[in-house]
Protein backbone atom coordinates (compact mmCIF):
# COMPACT_ATOMS: atom_id res chain seq x y z
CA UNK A 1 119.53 59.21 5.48
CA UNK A 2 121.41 60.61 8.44
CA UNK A 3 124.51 59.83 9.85
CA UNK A 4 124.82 56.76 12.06
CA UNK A 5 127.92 57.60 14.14
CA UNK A 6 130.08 54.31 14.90
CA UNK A 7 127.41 52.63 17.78
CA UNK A 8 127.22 49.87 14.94
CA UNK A 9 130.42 48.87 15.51
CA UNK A 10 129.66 48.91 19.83
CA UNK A 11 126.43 46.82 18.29
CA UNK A 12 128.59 43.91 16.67
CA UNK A 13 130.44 43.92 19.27
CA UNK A 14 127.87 42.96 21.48
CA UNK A 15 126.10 40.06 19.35
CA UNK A 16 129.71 38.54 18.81
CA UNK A 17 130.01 38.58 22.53
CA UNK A 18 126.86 37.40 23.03
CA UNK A 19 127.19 34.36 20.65
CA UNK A 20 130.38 33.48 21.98
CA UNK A 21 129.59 33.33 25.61
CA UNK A 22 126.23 30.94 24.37
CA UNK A 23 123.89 33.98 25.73
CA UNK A 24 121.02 33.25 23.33
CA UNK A 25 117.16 32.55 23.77
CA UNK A 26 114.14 32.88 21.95
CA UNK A 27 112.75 36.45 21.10
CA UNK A 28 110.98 37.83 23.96
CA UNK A 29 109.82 41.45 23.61
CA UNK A 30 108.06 43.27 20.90
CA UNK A 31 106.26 40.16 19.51
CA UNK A 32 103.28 40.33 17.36
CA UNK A 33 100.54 37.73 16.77
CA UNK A 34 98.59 35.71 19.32
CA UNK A 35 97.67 31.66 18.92
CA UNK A 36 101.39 31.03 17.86
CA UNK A 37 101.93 27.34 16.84
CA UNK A 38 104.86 25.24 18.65
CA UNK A 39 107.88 25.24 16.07
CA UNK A 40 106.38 28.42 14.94
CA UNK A 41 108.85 30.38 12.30
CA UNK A 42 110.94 33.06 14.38
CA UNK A 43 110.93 36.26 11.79
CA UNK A 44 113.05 39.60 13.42
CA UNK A 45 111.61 42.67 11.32
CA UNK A 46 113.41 45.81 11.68
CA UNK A 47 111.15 48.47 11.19
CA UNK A 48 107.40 47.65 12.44
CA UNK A 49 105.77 48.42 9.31
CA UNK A 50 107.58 45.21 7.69
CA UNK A 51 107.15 43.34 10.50
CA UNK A 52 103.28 43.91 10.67
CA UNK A 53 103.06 42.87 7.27
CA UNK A 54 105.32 40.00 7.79
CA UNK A 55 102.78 38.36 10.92
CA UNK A 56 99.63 38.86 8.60
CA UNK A 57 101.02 36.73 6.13
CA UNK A 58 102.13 34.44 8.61
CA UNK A 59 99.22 33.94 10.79
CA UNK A 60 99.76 31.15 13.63
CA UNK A 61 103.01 29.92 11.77
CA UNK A 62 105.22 32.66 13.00
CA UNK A 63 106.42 34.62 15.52
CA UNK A 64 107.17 38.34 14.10
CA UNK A 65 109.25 40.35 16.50
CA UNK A 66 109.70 44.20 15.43
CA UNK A 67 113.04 46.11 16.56
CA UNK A 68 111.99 49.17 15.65
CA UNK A 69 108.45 49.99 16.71
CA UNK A 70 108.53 53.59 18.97
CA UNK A 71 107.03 56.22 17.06
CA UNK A 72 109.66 58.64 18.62
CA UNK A 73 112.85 56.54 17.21
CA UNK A 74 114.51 58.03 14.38
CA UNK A 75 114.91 54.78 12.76
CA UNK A 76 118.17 56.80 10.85
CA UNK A 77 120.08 56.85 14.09
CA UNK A 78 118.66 53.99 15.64
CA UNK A 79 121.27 52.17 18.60
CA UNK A 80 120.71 48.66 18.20
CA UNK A 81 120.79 46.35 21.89
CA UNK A 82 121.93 43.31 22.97
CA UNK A 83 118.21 42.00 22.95
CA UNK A 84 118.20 43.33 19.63
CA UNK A 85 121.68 41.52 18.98
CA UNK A 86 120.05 38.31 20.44
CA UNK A 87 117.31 38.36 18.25
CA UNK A 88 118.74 38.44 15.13
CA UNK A 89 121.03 35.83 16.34
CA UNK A 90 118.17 33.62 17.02
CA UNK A 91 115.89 34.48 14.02
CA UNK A 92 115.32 32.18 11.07
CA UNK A 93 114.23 34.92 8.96
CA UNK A 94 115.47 38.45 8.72
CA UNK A 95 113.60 40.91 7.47
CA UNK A 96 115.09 44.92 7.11
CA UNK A 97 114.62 47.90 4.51
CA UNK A 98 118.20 48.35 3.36
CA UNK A 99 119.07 50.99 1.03
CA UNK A 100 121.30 52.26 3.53
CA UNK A 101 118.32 52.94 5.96
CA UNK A 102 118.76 50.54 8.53
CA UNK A 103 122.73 49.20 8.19
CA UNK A 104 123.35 47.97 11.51
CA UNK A 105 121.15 45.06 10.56
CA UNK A 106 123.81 43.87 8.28
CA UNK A 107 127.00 43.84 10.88
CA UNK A 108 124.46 41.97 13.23
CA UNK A 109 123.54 39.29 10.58
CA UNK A 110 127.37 39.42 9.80
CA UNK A 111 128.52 38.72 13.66
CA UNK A 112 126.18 35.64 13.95
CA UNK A 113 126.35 33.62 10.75
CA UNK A 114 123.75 31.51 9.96
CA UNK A 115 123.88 29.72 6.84
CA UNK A 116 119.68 28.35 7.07
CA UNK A 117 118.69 31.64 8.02
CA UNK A 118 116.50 33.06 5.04
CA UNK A 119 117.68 37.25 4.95
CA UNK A 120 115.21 39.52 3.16
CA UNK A 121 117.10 42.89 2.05
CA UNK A 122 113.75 45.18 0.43
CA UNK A 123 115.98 47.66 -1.21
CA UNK A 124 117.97 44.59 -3.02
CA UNK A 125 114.60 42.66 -3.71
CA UNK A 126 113.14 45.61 -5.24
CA UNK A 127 116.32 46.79 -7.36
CA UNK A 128 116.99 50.36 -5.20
CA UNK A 129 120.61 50.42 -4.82
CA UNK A 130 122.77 52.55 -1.79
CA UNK A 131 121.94 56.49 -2.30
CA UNK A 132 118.43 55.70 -3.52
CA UNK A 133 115.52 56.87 -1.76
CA UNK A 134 115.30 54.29 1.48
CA UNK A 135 111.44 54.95 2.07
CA UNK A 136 110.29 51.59 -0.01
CA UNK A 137 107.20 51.34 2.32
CA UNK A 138 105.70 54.16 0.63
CA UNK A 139 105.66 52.80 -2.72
CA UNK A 140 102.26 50.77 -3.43
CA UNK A 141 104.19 48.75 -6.16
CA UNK A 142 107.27 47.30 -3.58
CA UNK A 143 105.11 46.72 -0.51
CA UNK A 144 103.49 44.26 -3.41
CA UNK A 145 106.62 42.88 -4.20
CA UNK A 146 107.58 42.14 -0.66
CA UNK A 147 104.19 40.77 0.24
CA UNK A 148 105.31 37.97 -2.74
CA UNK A 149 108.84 37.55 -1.44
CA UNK A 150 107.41 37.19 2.41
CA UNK A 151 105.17 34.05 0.91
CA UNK A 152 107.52 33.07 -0.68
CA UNK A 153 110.17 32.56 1.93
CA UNK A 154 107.72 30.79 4.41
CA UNK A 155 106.39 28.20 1.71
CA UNK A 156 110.06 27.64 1.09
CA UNK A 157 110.80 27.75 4.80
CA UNK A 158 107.69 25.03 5.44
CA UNK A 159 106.57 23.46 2.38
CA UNK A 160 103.68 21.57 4.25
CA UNK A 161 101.91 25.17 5.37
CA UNK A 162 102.47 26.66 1.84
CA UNK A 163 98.80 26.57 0.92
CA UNK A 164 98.37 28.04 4.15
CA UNK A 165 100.82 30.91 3.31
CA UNK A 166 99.31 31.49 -0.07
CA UNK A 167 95.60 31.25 1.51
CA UNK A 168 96.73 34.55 3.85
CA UNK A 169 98.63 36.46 1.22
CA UNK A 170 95.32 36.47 -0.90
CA UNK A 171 93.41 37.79 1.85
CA UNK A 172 95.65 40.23 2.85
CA UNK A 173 95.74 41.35 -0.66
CA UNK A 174 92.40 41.30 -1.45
CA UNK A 175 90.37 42.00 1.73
CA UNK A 176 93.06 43.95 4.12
CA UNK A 177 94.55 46.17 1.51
CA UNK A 178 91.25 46.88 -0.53
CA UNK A 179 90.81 50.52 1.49
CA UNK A 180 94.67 51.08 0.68
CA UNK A 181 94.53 50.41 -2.93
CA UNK A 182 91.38 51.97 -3.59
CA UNK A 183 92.59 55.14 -1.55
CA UNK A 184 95.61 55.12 -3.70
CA UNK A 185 93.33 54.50 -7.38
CA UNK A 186 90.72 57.21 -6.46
CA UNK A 187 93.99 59.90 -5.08
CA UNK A 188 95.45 59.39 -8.41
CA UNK A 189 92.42 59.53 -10.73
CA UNK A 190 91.11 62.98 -9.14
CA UNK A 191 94.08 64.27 -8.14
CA UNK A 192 96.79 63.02 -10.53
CA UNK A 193 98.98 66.01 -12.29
CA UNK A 194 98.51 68.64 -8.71
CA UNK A 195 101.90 70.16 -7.53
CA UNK A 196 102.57 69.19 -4.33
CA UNK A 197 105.88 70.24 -1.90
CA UNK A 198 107.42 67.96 0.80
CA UNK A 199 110.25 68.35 3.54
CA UNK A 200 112.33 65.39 2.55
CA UNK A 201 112.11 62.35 0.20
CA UNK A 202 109.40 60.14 2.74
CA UNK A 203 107.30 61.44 0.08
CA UNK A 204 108.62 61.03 -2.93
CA UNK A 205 108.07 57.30 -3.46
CA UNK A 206 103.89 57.99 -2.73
CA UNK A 207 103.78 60.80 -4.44
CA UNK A 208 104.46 59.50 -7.87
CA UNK A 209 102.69 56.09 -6.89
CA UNK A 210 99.59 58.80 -6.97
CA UNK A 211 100.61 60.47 -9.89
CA UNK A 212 100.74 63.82 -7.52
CA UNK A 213 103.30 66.62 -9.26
CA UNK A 214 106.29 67.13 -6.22
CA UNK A 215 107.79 70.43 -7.25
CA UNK A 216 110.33 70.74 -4.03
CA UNK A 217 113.89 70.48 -5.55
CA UNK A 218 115.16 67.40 -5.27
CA UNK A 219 118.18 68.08 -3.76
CA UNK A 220 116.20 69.68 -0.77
CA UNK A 221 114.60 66.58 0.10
CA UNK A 222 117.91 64.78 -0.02
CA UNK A 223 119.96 67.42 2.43
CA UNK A 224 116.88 67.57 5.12
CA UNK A 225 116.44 63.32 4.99
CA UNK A 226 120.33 63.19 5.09
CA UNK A 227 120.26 65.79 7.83
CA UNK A 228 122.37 68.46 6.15
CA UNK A 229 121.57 72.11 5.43
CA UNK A 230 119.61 72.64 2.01
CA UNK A 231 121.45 75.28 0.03
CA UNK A 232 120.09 78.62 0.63
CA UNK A 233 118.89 78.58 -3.61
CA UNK A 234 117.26 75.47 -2.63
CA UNK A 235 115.68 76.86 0.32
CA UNK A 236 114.64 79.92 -1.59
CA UNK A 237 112.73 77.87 -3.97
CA UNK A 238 110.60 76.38 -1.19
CA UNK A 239 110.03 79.27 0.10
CA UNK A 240 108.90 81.29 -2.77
CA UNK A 241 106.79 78.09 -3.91
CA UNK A 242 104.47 78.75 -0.73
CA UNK A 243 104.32 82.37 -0.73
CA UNK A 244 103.04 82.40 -4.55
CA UNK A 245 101.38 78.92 -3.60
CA UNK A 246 102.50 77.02 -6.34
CA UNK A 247 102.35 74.03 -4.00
CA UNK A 248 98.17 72.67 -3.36
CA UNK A 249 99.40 70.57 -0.32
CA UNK A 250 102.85 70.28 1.90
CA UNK A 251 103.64 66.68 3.52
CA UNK A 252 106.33 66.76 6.17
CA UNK A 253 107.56 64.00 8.04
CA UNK A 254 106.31 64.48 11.87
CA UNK A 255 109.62 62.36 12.85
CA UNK A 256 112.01 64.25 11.42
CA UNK A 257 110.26 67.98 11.85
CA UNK A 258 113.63 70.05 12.51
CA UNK A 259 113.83 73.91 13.36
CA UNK A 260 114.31 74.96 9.41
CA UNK A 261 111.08 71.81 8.65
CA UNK A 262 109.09 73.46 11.60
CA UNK A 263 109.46 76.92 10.01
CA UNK A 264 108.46 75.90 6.27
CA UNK A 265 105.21 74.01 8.18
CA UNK A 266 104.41 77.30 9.53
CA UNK A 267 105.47 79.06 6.30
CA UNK A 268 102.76 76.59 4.65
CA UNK A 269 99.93 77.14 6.97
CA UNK A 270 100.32 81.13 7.36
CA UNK A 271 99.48 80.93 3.41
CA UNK A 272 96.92 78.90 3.49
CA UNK A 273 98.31 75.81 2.33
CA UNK A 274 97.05 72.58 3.81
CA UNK A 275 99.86 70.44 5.46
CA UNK A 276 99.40 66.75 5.57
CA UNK A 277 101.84 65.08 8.36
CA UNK A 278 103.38 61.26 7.55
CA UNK A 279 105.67 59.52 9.98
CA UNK A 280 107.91 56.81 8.90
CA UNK A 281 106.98 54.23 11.52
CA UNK A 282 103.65 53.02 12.72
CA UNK A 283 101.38 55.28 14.78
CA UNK A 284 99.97 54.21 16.69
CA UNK A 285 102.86 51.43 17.47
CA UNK A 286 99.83 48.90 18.17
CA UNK A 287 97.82 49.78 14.43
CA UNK A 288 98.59 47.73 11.58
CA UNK A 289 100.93 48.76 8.24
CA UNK A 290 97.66 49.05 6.19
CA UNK A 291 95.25 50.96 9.00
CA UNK A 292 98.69 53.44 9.28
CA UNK A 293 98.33 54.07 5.74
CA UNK A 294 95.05 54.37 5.26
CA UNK A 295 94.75 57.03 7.93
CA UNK A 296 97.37 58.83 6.50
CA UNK A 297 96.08 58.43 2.64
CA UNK A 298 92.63 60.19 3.99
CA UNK A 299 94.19 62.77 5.62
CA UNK A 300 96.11 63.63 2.18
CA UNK A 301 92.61 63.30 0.09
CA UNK A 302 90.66 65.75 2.38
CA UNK A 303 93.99 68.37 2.29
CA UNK A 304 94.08 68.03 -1.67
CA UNK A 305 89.95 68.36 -1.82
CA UNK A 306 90.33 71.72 -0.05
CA UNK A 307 93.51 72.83 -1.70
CA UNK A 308 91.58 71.91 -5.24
CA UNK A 309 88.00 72.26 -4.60
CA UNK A 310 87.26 68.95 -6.31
């Protein structure tokens, strides 16, 4: 995760000052959904991979608006506004990553007090605690979990929709996802066991969802997601793991592709190694969480069919 600098505190500032001087409205940017009901639930996501999950399982009974949703955001060193500010304000349900990943959410939530407004932490609902890897999006087994908690919440937040709510969650999990999971069980039966390198820890939590063998040192992937320097034996490692192409595949995050990531990319290709990009937020900013993935899981199958010849 890297550093924040202190515009969180310049953030607070701003919702307290907005709450205070009564300058609060309904969301009005960045909404997803069309056919919204009247007394619709107002849900603030804030990353747009939650939040596009969050409207499917909504449908007509909410209004999802996603902070986060430019491709070129770092979402680590993300500025909140005072539309951003507002809308948390104004929300009725909160949903963020946590895990350190997004913490300006918190001193927003914490400078407009809401005591009916249901709050949806992912790293807390799925037990990863501060230093754990932030990337919970990329583990198969918590985008399930949230999927239950999102249901959950609205059914809670209006009981006489909850069949509704439960009808949608099914079909998102059963007819929306079925290319995802099926990517995901066919990746890990053929290709379960290969060694695989990364430039950070995006890929850690999909790599072992697919059973996939990621050889980088871990401490490498911590320095470049932190934004730190790897240690030069660290670095070493990766580098001799391409030249004697111990590593079938390389995923690098396309978001986060600094000078020293850019070099090990081309390190990668010059040997002959196939290199898969991921991003951690949507692209294209108008696709969906599971269309995102799915592209992405392909792109990874075809790279390990080459690498492997199977």
């Amino acid at each position: 995760m890297r550093s924040h600098g202190a515009s969180g505190m310049f953030a607070v500032a701003l919702a307290v000052t907005l709450l205070l001087t009564g300058c609060v409205g309904a969301p009005t940017a960045r909404s997803t959904g069309g056919g919204i009901s009247s007394g619709a639930i107002q849900v603030v996501a804030a990353e747009d991979f939650w939040g596009s999950i969050a409207a499917q399982l909504g449908g007509s009974r909410v209004n999802v608006t996603s902070i986060i949703t430019n491709p070129n955001t770092d979402p680590h060193e993300y500025e909140p506004t005072v539309q951003d500010a507002r809308e948390i304000a104004t929300a009725r349900f909160v949903l963020y990553n946590g895990v350190g990943y997004d913490p300006w959410v918190q001193r927003l939530l914490a400078a407009s007090p809401v005591s009916s407004r249901a709050v949806l932490d992912v790293g807390g609902l799925v037990g990863v605690s501060a230093g754990g890897n932030p990337h919970r999006w990329y583990s198969p087994a918590d985008v399930h979990t949230v999927i239950a908690q999102i249901t959950a919440n609205y059914a809670r937040m209006d009981p006489a929709d909850s069949a509704y709510f439960h009808g949608l969650r099914k079909r998102y999990e059963t007819v929306s996802l079925a290319e995802y999971d099926r990517l995901i069980a066919e990746i890990t039966s053929r290709y379960g066991g290969t060694p695989v390198g990364a430039s950070e820890s995006i890929a850690s939590p999909l790599a072992q969802a697919l059973g996939l063998d990621l050889i980088t040192p871990p401490a490498f992937l911590a320095a470049i997601s932190e934004g730190v320097d790897p240690t030069a034996a660290d670095k070493a490692t990766v580098d001799d793991q391409i030249r004697s192409r111990s590593i079938k595949v390389f995923i690098y995050n396309d978001q986060n592709a600094t000078p020293d990531v850019a070099a090990i990319v081309y390190e990668a290709r010059s040997a002959g190694i196939p290199v898969v990009a991921v991003s951690e937020t949507m692209v294209p900013a108008s696709s969906t969480f599971q269309d995102w993935q799915v592209r992405q899981l392909r792109v990874l199958e075809q790279a390990l069919k080459r690498a492997t010849g199977r």
